[in-house]
Each structure stands twice: as C-alpha cells, then as structure tokens.
C-alpha atoms as a PDB file:
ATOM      1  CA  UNK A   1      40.595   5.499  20.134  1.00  0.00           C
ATOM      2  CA  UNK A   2      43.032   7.887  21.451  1.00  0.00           C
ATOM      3  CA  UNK A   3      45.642   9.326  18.902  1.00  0.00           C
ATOM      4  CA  UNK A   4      48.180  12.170  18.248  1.00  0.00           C
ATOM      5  CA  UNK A   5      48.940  13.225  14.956  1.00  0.00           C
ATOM      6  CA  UNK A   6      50.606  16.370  13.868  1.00  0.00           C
ATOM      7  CA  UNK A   7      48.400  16.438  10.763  1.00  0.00           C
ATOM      8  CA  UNK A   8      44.999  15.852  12.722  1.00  0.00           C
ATOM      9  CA  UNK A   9      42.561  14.375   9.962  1.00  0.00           C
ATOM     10  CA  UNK A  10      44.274  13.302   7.056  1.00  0.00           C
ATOM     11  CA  UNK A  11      42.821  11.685   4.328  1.00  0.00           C
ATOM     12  CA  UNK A  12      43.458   7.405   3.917  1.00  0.00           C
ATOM     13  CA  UNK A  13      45.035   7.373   7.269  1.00  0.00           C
ATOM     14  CA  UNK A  14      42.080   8.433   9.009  1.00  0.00           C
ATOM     15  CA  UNK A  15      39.723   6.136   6.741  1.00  0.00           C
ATOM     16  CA  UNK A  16      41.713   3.490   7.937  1.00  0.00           C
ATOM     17  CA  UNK A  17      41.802   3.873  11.490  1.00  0.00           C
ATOM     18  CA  UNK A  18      37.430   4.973  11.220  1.00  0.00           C
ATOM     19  CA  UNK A  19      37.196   1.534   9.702  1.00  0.00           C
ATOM     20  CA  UNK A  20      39.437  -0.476  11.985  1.00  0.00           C
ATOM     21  CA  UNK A  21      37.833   0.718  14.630  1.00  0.00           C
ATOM     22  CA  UNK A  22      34.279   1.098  13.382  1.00  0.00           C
ATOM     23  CA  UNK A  23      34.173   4.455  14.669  1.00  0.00           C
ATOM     24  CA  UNK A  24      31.373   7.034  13.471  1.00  0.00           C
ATOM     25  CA  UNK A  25      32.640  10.166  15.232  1.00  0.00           C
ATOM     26  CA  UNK A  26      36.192  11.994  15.189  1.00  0.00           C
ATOM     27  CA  UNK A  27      36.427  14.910  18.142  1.00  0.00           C
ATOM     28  CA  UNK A  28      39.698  17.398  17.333  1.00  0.00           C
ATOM     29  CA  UNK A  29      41.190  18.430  20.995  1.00  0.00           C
ATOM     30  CA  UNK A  30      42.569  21.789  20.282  1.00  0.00           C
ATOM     31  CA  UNK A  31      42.357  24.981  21.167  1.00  0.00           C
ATOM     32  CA  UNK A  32      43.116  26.453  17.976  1.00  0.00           C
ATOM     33  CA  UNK A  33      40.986  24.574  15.575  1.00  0.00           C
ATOM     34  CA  UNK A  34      37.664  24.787  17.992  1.00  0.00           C
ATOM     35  CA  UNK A  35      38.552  28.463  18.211  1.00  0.00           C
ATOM     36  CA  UNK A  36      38.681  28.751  14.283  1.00  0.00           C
ATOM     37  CA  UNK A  37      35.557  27.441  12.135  1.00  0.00           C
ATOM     38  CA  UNK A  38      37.757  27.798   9.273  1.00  0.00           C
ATOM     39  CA  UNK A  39      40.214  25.476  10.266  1.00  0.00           C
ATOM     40  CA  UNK A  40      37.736  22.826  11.338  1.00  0.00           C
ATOM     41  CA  UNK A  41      35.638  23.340   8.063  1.00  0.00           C
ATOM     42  CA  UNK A  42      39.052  22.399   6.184  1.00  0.00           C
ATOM     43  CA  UNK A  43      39.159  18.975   8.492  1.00  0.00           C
ATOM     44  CA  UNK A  44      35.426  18.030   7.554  1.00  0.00           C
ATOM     45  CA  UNK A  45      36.545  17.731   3.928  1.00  0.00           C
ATOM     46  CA  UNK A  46      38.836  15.368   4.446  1.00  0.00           C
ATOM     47  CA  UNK A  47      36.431  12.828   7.197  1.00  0.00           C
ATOM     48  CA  UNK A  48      34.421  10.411   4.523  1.00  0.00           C
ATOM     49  CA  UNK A  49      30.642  11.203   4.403  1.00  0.00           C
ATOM     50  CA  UNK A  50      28.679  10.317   7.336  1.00  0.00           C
ATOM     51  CA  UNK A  51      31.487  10.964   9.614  1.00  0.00           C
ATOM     52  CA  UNK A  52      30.294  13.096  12.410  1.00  0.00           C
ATOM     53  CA  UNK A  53      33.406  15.680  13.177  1.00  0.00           C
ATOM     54  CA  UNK A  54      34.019  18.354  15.659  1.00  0.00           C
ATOM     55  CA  UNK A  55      36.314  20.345  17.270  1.00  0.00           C
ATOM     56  CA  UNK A  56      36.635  21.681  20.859  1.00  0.00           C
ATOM     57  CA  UNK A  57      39.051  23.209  23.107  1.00  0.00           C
ATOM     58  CA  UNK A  58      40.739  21.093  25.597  1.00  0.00           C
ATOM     59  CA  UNK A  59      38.314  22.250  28.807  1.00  0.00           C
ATOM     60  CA  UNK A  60      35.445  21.401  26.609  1.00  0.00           C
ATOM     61  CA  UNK A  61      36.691  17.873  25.632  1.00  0.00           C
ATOM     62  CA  UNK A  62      37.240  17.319  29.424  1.00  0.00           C
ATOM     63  CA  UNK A  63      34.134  18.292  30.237  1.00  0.00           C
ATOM     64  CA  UNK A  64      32.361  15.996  27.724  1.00  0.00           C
ATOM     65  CA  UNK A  65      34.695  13.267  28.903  1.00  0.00           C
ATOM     66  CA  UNK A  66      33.523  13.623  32.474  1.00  0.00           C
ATOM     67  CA  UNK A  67      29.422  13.338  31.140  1.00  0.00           C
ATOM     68  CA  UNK A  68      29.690  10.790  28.443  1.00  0.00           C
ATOM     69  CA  UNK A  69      26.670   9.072  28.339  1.00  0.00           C
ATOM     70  CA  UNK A  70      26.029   5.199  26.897  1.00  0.00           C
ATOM     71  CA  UNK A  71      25.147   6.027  23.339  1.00  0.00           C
ATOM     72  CA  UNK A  72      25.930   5.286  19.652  1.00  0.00           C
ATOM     73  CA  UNK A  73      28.615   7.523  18.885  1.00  0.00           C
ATOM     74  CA  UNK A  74      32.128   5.320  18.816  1.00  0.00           C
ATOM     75  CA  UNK A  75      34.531   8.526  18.477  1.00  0.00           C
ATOM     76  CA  UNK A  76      38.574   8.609  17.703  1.00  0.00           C
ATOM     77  CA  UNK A  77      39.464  11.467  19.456  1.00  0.00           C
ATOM     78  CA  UNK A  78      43.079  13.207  17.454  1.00  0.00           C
ATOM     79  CA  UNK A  79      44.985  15.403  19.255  1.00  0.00           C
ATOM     80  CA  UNK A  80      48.048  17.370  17.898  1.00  0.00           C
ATOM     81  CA  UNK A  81      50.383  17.191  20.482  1.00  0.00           C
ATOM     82  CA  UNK A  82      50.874  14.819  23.402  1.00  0.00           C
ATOM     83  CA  UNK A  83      50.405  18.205  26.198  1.00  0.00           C
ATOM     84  CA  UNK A  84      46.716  17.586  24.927  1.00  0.00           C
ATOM     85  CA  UNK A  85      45.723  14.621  26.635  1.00  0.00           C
ATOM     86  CA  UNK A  86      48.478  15.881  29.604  1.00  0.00           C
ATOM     87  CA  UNK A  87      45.589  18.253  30.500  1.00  0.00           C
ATOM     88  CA  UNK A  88      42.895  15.866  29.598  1.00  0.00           C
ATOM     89  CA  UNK A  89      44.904  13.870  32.553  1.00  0.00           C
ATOM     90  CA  UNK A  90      45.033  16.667  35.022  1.00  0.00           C
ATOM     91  CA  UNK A  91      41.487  17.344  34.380  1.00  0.00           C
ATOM     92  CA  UNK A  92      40.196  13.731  35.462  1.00  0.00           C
ATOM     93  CA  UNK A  93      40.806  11.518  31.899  1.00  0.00           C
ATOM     94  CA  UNK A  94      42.585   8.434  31.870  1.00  0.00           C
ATOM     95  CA  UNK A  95      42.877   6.526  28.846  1.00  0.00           C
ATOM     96  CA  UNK A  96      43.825   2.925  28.261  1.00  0.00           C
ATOM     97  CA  UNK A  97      45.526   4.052  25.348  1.00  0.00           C
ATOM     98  CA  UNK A  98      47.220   6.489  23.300  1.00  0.00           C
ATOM     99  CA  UNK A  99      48.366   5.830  19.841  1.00  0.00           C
ATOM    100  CA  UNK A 100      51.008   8.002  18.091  1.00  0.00           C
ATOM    101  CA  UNK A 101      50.996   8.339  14.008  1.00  0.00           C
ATOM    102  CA  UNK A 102      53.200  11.036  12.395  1.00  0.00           C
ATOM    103  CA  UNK A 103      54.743  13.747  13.601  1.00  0.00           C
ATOM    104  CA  UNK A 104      57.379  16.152  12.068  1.00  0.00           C
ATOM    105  CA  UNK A 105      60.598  16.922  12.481  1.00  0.00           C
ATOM    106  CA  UNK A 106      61.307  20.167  14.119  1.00  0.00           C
ATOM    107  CA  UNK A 107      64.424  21.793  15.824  1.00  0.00           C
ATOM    108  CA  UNK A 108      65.487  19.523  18.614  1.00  0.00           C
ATOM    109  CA  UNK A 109      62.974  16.396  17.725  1.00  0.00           C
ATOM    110  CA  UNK A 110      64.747  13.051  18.040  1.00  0.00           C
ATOM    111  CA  UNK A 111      63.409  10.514  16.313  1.00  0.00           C
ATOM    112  CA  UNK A 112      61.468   7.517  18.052  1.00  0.00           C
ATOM    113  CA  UNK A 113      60.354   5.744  14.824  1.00  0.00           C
ATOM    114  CA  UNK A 114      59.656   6.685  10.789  1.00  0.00           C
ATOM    115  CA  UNK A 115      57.859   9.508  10.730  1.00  0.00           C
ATOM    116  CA  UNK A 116      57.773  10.358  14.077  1.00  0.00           C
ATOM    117  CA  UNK A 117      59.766  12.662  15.722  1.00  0.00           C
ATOM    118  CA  UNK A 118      59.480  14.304  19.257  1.00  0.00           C
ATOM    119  CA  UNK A 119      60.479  17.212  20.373  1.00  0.00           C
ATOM    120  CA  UNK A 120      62.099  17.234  24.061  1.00  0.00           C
ATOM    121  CA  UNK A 121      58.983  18.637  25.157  1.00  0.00           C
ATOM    122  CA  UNK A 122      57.015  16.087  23.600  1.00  0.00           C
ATOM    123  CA  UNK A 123      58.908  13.073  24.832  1.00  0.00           C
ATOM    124  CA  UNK A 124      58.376  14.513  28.131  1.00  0.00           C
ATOM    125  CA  UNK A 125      55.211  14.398  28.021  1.00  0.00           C
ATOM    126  CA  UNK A 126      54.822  11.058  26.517  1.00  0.00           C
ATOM    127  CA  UNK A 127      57.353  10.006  29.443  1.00  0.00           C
ATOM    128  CA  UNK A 128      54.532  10.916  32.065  1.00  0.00           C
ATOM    129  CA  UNK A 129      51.303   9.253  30.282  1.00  0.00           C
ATOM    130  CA  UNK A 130      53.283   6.245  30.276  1.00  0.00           C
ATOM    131  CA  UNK A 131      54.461   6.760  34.087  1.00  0.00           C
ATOM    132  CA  UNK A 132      50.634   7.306  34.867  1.00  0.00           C
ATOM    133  CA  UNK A 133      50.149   3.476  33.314  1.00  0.00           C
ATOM    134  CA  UNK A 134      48.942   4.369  30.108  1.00  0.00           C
ATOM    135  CA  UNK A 135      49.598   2.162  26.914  1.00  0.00           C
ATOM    136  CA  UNK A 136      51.529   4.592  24.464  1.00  0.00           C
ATOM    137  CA  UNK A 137      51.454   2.771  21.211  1.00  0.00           C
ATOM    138  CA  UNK A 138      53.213   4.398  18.172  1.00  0.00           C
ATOM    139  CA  UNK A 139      51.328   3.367  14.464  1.00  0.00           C
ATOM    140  CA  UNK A 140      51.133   5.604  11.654  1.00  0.00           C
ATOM    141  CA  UNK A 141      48.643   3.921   9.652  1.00  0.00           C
ATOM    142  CA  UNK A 142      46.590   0.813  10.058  1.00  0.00           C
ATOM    143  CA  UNK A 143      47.364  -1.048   6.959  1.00  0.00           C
ATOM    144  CA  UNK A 144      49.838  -1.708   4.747  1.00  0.00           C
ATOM    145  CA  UNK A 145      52.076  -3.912   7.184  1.00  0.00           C
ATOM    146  CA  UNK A 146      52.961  -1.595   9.791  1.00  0.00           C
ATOM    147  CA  UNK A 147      53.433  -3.021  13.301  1.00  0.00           C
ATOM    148  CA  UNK A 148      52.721  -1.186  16.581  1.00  0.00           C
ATOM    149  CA  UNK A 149      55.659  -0.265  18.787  1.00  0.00           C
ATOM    150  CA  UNK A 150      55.364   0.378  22.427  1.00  0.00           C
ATOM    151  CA  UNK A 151      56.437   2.937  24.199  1.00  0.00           C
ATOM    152  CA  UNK A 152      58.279   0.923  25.965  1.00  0.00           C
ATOM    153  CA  UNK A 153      60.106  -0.611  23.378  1.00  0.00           C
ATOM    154  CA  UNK A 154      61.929   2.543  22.305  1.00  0.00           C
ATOM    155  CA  UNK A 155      62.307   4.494  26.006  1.00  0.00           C
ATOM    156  CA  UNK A 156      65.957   2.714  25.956  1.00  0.00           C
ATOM    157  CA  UNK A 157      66.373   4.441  22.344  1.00  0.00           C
ATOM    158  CA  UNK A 158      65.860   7.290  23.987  1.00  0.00           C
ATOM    159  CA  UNK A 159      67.837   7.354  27.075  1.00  0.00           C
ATOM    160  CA  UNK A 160      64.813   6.774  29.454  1.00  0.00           C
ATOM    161  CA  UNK A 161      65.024   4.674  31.935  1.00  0.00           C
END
C-alpha cells in the first residue's frame, strides 16, 4: 500500500490500514525523518509490536524499489507529501495506487474532502500521478464507514479538467 499522510504513523489509523492489508512492514519516505533517528524513534512507538518500521530518504526508497526481491515483508509505504512519490516516479516507480488520508490545512490548501486539504502545490502534484495512470484514492481511515473517493471524482471540485 501506497499512502500520504501529513501525520505519517499515527496510532488506530495505521493499525487499521496494517490489518486491512495484512501488512508486517511500514517504510517512512522522507528525507527528514531518515535523516533524524529521533524522529523515527518517535514513529516506532506508535507501529503495534512486531511491526517492522523504517525510515529512508527518498533516493534510498527508490533504490530499494528498483531491487525488491520476492520475500515476506508486505510493507505500507507513508509518505508526507504527494512530491514524495513524484520523485519515486521520476526515479523509475510506478504504483497502482496511491491512497490519501489526512492532511492539514495550511495557507492556500483547498479542500478536496474532510480532513484533507491540498495545497496548490500538492494538487499539482496529485494532478500528474493521476495523468501518469495512477489510481489516487482519498481514505482517511479504514473503518468506521468511510468510503473511498477517487481522484477523479473530485478533479471537477477542483477546477481540473
């Protein structure tokens, strides 16, 4: 699984989404947490127990991308902005998939959906992972009733055409 999330690992949502998925692995894609073992030590607190969790920049998640191997580990990779998987793009990575869950509001976000606001920047981006024929898929949390929406459902919103 392929997400962005503006909070990264966070608590019940994450749970959710580990079990959904039956994933065993969660890989952080950013340059700021890999570059700071506080920040990712903060992050394994909040994965459930044996949760495998690390963090690397986004040239090192590329380059892991490019050598996966067939093995065990079923990994939701959580980025924190959609320019993340831009690069991973660029760099040879093309998911089926992205899911969105929340992201703030800032100066300038509109918003696409509760809790989910992009900046110009962001929808932007989002714009050209769904140009390059990737499913963007916006879900905050896995339970609880909450339907996807498509990125194509709220481009029109949005004044994409």
């Amino acid at each position: 699984m392929n997400r962005i999330d503006d909070r990264l690992v966070h608590g019940q949502v994450m749970i959710g989404w580990l079990g959904l998925r039956g994933a065993n692995s969660i890989w952080i894609v950013d340059d700021v947490v890999a570059n700071t073992p506080m920040m990712l030590d903060i992050f394994k607190f909040a994965a459930p127990a044996g949760i495998s969790m690390q963090a690397m920049t986004v040239d090192q998640a590329a380059e892991r991308l490019k050598n996966l191997s067939g093995g065990n580990e079923k990994v939701i990779m959580i980025a924190k902005v959609p320019k993340t998987f831009v690069r991973l793009l660029e760099a040879g990575y093309k998911p089926a998939d992205i899911n969105y869950g929340a992201m703030a509001h800032k100066a300038g976000a509109r918003n696409v959906t509760q809790n989910c606001d992009l900046s110009p920047d962001e929808i932007e981006d989002t714009e050209r992972l769904y140009r390059e024929g990737i499913r963007v898929w916006i879900q905050l949390v896995p339970f609880g009733g909450y339907k996807a929406i498509d990125w194509s459902g709220v481009r029109g919103k949005l004044g994409l055409q």
